[in-house]
Every structure is written in C-alpha cells, then in structure tokens.
C-alpha atoms as a PDB file:
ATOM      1  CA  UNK A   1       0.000   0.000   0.000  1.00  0.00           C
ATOM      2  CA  UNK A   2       2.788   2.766   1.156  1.00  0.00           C
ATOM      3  CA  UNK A   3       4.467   1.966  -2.409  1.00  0.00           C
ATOM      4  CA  UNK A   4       1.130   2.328  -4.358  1.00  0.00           C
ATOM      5  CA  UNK A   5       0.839   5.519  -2.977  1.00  0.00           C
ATOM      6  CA  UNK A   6       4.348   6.931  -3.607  1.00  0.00           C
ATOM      7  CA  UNK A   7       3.771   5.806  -6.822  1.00  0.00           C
ATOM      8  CA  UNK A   8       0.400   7.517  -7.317  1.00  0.00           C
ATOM      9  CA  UNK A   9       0.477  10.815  -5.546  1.00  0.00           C
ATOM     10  CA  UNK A  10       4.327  11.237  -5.532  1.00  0.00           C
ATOM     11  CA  UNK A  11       6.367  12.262  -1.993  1.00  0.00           C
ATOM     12  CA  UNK A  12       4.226  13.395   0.690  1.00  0.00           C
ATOM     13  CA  UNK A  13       6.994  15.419   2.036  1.00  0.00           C
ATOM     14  CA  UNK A  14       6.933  17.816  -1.392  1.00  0.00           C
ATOM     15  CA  UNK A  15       6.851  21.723  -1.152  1.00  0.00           C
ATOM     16  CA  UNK A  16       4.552  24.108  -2.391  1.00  0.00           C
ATOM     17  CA  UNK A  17       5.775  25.333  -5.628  1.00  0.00           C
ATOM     18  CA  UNK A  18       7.348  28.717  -5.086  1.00  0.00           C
ATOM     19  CA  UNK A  19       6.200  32.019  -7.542  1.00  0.00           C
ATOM     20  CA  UNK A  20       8.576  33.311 -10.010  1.00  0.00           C
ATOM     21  CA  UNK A  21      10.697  36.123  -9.128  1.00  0.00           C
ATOM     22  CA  UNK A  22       9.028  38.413 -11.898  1.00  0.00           C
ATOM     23  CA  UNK A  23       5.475  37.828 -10.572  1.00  0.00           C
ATOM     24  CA  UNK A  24       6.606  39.041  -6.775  1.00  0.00           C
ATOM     25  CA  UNK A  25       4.986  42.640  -5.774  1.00  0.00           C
ATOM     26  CA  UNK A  26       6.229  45.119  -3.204  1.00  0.00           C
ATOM     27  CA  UNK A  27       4.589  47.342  -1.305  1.00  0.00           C
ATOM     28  CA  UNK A  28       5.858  50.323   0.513  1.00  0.00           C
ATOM     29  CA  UNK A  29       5.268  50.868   3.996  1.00  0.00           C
ATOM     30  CA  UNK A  30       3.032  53.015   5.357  1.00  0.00           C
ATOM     31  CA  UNK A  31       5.977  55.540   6.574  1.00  0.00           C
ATOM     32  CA  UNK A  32       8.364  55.048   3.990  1.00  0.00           C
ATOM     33  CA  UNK A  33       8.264  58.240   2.385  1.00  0.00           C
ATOM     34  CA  UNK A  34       7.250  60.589   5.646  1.00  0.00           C
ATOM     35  CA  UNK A  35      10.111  63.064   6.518  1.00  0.00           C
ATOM     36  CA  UNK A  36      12.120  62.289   9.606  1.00  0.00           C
ATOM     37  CA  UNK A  37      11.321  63.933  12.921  1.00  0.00           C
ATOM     38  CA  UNK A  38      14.172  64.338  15.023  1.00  0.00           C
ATOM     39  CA  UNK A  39      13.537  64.633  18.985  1.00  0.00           C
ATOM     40  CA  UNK A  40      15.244  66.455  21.674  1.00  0.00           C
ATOM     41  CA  UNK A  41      15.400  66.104  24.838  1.00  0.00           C
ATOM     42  CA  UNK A  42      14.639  69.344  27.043  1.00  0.00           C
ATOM     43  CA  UNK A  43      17.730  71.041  28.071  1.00  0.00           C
ATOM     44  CA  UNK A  44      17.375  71.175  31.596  1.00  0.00           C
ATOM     45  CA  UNK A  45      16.736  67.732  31.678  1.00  0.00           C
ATOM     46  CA  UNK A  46      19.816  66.445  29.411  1.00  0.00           C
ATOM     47  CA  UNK A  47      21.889  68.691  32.190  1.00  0.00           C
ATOM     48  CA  UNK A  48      20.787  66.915  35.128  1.00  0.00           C
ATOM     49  CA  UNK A  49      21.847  63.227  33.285  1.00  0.00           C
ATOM     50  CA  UNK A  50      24.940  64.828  32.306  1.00  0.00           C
ATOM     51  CA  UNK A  51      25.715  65.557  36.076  1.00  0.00           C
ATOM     52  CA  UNK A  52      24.127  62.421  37.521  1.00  0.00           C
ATOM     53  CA  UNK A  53      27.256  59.743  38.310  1.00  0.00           C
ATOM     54  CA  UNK A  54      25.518  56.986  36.576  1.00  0.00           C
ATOM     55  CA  UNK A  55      25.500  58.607  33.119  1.00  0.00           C
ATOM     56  CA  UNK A  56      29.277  59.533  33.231  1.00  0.00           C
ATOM     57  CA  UNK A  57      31.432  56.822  31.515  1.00  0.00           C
ATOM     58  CA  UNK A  58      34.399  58.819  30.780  1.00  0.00           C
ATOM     59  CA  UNK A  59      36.235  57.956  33.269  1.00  0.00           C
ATOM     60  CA  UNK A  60      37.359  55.122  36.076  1.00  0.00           C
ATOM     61  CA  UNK A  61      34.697  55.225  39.012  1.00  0.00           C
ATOM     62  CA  UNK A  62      36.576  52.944  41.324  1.00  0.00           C
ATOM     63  CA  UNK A  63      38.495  54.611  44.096  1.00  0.00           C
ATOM     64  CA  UNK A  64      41.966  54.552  44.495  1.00  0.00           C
ATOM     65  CA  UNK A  65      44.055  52.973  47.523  1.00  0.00           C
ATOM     66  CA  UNK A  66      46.732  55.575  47.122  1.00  0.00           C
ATOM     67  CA  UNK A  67      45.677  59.209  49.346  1.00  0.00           C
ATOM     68  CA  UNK A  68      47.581  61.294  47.139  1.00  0.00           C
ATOM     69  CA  UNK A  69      45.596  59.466  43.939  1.00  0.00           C
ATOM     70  CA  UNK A  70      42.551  59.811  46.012  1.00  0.00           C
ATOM     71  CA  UNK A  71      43.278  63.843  46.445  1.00  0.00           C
ATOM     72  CA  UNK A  72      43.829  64.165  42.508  1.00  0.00           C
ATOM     73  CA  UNK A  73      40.545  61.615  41.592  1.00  0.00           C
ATOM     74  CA  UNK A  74      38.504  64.187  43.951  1.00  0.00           C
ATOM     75  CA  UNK A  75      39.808  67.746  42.477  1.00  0.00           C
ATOM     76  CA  UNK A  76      39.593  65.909  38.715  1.00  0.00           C
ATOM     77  CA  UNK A  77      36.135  65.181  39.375  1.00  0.00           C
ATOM     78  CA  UNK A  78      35.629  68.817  41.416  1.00  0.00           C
ATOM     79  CA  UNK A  79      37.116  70.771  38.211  1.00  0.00           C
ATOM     80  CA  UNK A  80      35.179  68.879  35.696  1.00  0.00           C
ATOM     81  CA  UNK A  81      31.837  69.754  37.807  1.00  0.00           C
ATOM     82  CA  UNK A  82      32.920  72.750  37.624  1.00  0.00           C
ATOM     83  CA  UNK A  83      33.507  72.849  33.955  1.00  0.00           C
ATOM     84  CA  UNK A  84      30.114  71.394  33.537  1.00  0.00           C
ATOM     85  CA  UNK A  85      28.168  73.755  35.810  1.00  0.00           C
ATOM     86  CA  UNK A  86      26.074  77.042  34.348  1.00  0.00           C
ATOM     87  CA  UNK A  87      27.920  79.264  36.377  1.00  0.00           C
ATOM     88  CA  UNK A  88      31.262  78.343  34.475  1.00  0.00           C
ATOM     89  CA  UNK A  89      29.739  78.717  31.112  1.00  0.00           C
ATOM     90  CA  UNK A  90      27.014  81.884  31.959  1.00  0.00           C
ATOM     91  CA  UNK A  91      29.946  84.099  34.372  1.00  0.00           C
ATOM     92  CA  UNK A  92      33.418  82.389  35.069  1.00  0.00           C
ATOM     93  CA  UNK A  93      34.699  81.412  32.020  1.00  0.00           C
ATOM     94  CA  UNK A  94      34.899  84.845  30.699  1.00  0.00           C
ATOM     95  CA  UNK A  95      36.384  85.746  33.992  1.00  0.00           C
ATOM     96  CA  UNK A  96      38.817  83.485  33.183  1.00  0.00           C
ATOM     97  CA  UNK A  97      39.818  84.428  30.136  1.00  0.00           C
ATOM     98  CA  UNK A  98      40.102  87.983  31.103  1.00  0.00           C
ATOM     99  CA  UNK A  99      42.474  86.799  34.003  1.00  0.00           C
ATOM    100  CA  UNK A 100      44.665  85.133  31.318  1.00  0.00           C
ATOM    101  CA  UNK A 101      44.660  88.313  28.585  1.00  0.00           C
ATOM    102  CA  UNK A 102      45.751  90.277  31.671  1.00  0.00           C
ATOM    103  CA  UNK A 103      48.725  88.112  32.417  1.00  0.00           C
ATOM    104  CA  UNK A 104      49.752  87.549  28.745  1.00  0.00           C
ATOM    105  CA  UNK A 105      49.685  91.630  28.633  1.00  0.00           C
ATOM    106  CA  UNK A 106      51.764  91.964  31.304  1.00  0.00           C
ATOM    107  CA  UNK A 107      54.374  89.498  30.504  1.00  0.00           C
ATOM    108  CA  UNK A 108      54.355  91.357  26.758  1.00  0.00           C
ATOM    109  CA  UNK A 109      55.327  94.462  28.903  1.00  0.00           C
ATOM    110  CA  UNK A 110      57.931  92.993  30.852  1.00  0.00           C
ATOM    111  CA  UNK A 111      59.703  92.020  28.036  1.00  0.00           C
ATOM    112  CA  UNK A 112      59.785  94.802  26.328  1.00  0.00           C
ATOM    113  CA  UNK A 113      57.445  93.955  23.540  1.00  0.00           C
ATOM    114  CA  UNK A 114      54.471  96.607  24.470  1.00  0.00           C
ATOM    115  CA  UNK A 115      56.435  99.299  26.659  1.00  0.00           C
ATOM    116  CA  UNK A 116      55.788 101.860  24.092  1.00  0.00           C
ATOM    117  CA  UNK A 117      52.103 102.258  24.897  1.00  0.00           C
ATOM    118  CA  UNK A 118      52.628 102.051  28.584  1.00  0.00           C
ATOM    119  CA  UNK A 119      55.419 104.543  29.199  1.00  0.00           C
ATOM    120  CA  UNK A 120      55.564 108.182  29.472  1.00  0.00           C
ATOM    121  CA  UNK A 121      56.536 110.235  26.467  1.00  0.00           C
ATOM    122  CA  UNK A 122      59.449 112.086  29.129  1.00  0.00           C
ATOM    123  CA  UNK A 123      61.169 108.806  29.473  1.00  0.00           C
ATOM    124  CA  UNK A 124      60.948 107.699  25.447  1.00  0.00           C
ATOM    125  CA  UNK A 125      64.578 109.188  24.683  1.00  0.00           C
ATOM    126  CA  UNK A 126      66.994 107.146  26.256  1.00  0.00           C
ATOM    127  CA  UNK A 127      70.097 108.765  28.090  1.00  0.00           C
ATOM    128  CA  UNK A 128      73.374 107.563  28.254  1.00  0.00           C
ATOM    129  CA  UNK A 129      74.264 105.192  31.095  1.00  0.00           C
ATOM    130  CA  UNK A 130      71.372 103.109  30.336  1.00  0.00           C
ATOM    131  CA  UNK A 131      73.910 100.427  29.049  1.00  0.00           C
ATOM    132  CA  UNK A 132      74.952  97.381  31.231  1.00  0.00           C
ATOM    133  CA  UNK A 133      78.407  97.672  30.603  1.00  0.00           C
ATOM    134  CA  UNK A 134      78.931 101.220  31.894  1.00  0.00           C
ATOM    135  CA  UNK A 135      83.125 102.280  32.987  1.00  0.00           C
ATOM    136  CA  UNK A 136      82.545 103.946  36.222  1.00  0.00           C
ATOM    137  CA  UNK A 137      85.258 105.816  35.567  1.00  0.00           C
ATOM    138  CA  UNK A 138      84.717 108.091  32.708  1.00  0.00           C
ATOM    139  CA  UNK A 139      80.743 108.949  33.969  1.00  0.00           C
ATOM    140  CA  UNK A 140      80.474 112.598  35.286  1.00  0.00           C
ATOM    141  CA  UNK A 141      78.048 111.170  37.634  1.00  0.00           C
ATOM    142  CA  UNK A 142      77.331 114.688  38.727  1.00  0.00           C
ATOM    143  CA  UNK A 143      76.275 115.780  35.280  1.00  0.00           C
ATOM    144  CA  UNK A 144      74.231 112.629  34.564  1.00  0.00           C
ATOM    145  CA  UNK A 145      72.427 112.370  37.516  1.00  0.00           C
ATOM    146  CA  UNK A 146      70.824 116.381  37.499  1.00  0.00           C
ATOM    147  CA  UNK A 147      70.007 115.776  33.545  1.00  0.00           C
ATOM    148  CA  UNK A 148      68.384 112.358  35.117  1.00  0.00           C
ATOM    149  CA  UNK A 149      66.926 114.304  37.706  1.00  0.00           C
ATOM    150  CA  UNK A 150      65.361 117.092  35.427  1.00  0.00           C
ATOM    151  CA  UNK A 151      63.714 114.699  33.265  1.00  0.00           C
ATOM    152  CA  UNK A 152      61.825 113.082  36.096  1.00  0.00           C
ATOM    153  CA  UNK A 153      64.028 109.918  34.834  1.00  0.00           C
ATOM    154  CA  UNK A 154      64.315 108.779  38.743  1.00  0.00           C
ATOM    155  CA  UNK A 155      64.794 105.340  38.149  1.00  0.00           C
ATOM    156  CA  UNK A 156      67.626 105.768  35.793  1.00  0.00           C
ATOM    157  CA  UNK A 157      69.090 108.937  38.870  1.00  0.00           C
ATOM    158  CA  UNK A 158      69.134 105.886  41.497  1.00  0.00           C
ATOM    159  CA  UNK A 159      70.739 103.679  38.817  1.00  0.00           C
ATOM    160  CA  UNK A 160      73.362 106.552  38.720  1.00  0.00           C
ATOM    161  CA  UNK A 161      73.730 106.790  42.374  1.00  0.00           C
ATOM    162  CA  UNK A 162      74.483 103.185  42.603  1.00  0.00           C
ATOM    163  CA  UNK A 163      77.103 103.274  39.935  1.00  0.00           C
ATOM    164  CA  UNK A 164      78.613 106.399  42.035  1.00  0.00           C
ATOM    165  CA  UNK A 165      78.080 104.256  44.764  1.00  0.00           C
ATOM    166  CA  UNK A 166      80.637 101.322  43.781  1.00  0.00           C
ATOM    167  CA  UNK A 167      83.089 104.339  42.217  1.00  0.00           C
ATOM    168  CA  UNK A 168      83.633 105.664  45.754  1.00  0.00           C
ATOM    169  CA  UNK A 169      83.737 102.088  47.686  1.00  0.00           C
ATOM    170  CA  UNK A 170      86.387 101.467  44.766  1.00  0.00           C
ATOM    171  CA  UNK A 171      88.564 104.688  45.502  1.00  0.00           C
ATOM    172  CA  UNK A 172      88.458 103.927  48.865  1.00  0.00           C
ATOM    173  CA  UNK A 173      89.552 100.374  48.167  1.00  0.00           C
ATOM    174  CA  UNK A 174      86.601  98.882  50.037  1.00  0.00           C
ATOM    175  CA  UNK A 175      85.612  96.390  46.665  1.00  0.00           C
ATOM    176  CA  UNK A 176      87.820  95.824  43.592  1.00  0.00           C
ATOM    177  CA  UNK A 177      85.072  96.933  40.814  1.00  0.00           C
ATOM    178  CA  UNK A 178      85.461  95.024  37.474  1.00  0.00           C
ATOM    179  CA  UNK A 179      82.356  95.487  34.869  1.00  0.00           C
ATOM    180  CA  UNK A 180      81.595  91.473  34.963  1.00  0.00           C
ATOM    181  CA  UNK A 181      81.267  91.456  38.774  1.00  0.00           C
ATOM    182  CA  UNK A 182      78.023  90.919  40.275  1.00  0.00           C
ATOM    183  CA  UNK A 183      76.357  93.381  42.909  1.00  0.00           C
ATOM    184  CA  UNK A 184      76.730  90.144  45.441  1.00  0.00           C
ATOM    185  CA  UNK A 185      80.367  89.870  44.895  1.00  0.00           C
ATOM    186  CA  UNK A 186      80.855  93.336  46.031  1.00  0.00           C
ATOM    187  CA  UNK A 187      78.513  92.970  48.734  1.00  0.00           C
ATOM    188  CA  UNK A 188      80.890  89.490  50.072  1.00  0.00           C
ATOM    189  CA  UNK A 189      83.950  92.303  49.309  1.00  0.00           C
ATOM    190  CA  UNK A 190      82.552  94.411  52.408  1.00  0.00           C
ATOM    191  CA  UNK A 191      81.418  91.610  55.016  1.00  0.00           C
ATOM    192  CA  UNK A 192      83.721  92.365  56.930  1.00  0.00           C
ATOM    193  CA  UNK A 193      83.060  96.085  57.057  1.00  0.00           C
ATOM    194  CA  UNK A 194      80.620  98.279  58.804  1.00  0.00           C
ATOM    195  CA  UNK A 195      78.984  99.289  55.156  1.00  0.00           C
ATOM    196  CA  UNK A 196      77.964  95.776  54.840  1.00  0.00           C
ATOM    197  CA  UNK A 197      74.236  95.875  56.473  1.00  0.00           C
ATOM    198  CA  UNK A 198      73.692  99.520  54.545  1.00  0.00           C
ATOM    199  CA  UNK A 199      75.266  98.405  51.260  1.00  0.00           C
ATOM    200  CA  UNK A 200      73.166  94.995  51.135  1.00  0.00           C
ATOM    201  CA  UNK A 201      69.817  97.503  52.118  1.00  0.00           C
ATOM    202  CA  UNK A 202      70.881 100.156  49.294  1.00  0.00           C
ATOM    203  CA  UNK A 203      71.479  97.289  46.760  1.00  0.00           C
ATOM    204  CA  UNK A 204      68.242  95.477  47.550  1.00  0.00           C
ATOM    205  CA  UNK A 205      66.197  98.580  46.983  1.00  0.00           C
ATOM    206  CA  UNK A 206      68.569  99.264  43.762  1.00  0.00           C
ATOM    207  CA  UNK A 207      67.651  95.961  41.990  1.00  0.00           C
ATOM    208  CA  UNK A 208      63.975  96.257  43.090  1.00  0.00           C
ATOM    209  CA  UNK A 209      63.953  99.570  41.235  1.00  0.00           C
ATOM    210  CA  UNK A 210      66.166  98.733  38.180  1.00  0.00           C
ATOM    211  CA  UNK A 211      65.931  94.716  37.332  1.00  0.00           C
ATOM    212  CA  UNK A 212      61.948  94.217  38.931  1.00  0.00           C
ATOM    213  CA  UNK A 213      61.020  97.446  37.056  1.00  0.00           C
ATOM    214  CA  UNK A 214      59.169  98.970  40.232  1.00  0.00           C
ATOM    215  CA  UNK A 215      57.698 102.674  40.347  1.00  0.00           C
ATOM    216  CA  UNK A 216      60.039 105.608  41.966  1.00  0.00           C
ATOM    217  CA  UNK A 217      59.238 108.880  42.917  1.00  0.00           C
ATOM    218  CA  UNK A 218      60.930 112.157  43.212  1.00  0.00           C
ATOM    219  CA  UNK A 219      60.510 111.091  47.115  1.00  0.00           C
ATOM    220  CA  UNK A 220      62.073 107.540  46.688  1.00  0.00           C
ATOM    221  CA  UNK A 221      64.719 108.727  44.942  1.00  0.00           C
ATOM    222  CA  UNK A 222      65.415 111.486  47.471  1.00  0.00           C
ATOM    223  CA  UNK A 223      65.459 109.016  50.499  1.00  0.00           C
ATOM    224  CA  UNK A 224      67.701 106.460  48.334  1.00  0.00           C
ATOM    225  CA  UNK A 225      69.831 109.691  47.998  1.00  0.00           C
ATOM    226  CA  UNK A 226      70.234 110.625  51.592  1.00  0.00           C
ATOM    227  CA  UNK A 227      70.379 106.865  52.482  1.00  0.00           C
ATOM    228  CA  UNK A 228      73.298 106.290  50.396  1.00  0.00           C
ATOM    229  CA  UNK A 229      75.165 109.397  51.478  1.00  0.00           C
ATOM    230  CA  UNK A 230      74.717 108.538  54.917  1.00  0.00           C
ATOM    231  CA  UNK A 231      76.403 104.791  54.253  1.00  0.00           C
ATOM    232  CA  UNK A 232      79.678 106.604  52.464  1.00  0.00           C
ATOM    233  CA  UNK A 233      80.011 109.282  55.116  1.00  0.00           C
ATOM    234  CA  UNK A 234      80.321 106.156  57.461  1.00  0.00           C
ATOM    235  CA  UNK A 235      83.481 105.960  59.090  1.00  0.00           C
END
C-alpha cells in the first residue's frame, strides 16, 4: 500500500511550488516616504543626566588605595563639575579668560614687547648710562644724575647713584670693581666692614627699582639719595 501511494500521488513530504521572481509585488510601507522627525530632549533635563554619576562613563569610578591618587581623583572630578556647571559657562569662564589676557599683557610688557604704549613720552629718549656695561670711571656722575633728575628719569638717577656708589667704595679700596662682577660679589667684598648691612639695604632697593622694574618717585629717589650718602660718610 505505502508503495502504491508513492507511486500515485508522488512524496508526501513535497513543497509548495514557489512564484517566479518576476510575478513578486512590493509594497511600501506606510511611513516610507514621511520626513524624519528628530527629537530632543529638554535642556534642563539632558543637564541633570549629564551631572548624575551613573551617566558619566568617561572615566574610572573605582576609588583609588593611594591618598595622594585619592586627592587628585577628587579635584579631577571637582574641576570637571565645575567645567560642567552654568555658572562656568554663563559668568566664570569669561572671567577666566580675562584673568589670562591680563597676564599675557603683562608678561608682553615685561619684556619689552608693548612698553611703548605704557610709558611716558618724558622717558621715550633714552640717556646715556642706560647700558649694562657702563666704565665707572669716565661717567660725570654729577652731570648725569641732574640731567636724570630734570627729566623726572628717577629710576635711571638711582641707577646713577648706585654706579657712584661702587666708584667711591672702589677709591676707597673697600671692593675691587670690574664690569663682569656681580652686585653680590661686592657685597661678600665688604662683610667684613661696617657698610655691609647699609650696602646689602641700598642694593636690595637698587635691583627692586632697576631689574623688577618697580615705580620711583621724586621722594624715593630722594630718600635712596640721603640713604646712600649717609652709608659713604660712614666711618
């Protein structure tokens, strides 16, 4: 019986037959051809995931053993708050980068680069003297330091004085001035003197004025004046 019917109706197990390619349809969808919609989330909302712990992945969330690696975790995580917060980006930021124009200006000036628009027009001609290498020796100190002193140049007059300063410890053969000597190595020249204490005082306030650039007066000068008179009157 089971071969009469293979015979007769052919395998039971036999598939549909399937429908030639060139008779399949398609049909679109319903939203194929609709325009996209793109969907925001509010912005006060995406804020407060960005600052929630659990939505942060950019960065290592176990703590470290080490205290010092602890201490740097905690202000890493502190700055980047603060990086994130409204404050930065509605107020501090620009306070920020004002802070940092301010010190790039005044590093320009300190070397130099923007002096012109920061210095008086009385002080724009240089005098002589201004040079490093200056010979004690041939400077009528007298002479320069009332042209100095007329111009209102008082931090070039104290300059002066100084100079005059280390001619007269020289003539008195207190320091052995050469033009590569340091203002330390004369001061280690008189340690053993009783100008020591005054000359270290009158070259501190020298440098401040000359190498650290700081404002003088007609009235700073005057004191540096009497000051240093007072040291080379010293017996």
């Amino acid at each position: 019986m089971l071969l009469w019917l293979m015979a007769a109706g052919g395998p039971v197990w036999a598939q549909t037959p399937q429908r030639p390619a060139s008779e399949t349809v398609s049909l679109p969808a319903p939203d194929d051809r609709a325009p996209m919609t793109v969907r925001y989330p509010p912005a006060d909302r995406l804020s407060d995931y960005r600052s929630q712990r659990d939505y942060q992945y950019d960065y290592d969330t176990r703590i470290p053993e080490n205290p010092l690696a602890r201490f740097r975790a905690w202000l890493t995580q502190k700055i980047r708050d603060f990086l994130r917060s409204k404050a930065y980006h509605n107020f501090w930021q620009y306070v920020i980068l004002l802070v940092i124009a301010g010190v790039a200006i005044w590093l320009l000036v300190k070397a130099d680069v923007l002096r012109f628009m920061f210095t008086a027009k009385a002080s724009e001609l240089p005098l002589d003297y201004e040079n490093i290498t200056e010979n004690i020796h041939e400077i009528n100190f007298e002479q320069a330091i009332d042209e100095a002193v007329q111009r209102r140049n008082f931090r070039l007059a104290i300059r002066l004085l100084y100079l005059q300063t280390l001619k007269q410890l020289t003539d008195k053969r207190l320091i052995d001035w050469k033009p590569d000597k340091t203002n330390r190595q004369y001061l280690v020249e008189l340690i053993h003197t009783p100008l020591h204490q005054d000359f270290d005082r009158l070259t501190t306030r020298f440098e401040y004025v000359w190498y650290g650039d700081f404002p003088v007066d007609e009235q700073s000068y005057r004191q540096f004046a009497s000051d240093r008179q007072a040291m080379i009157d010293r017996k």
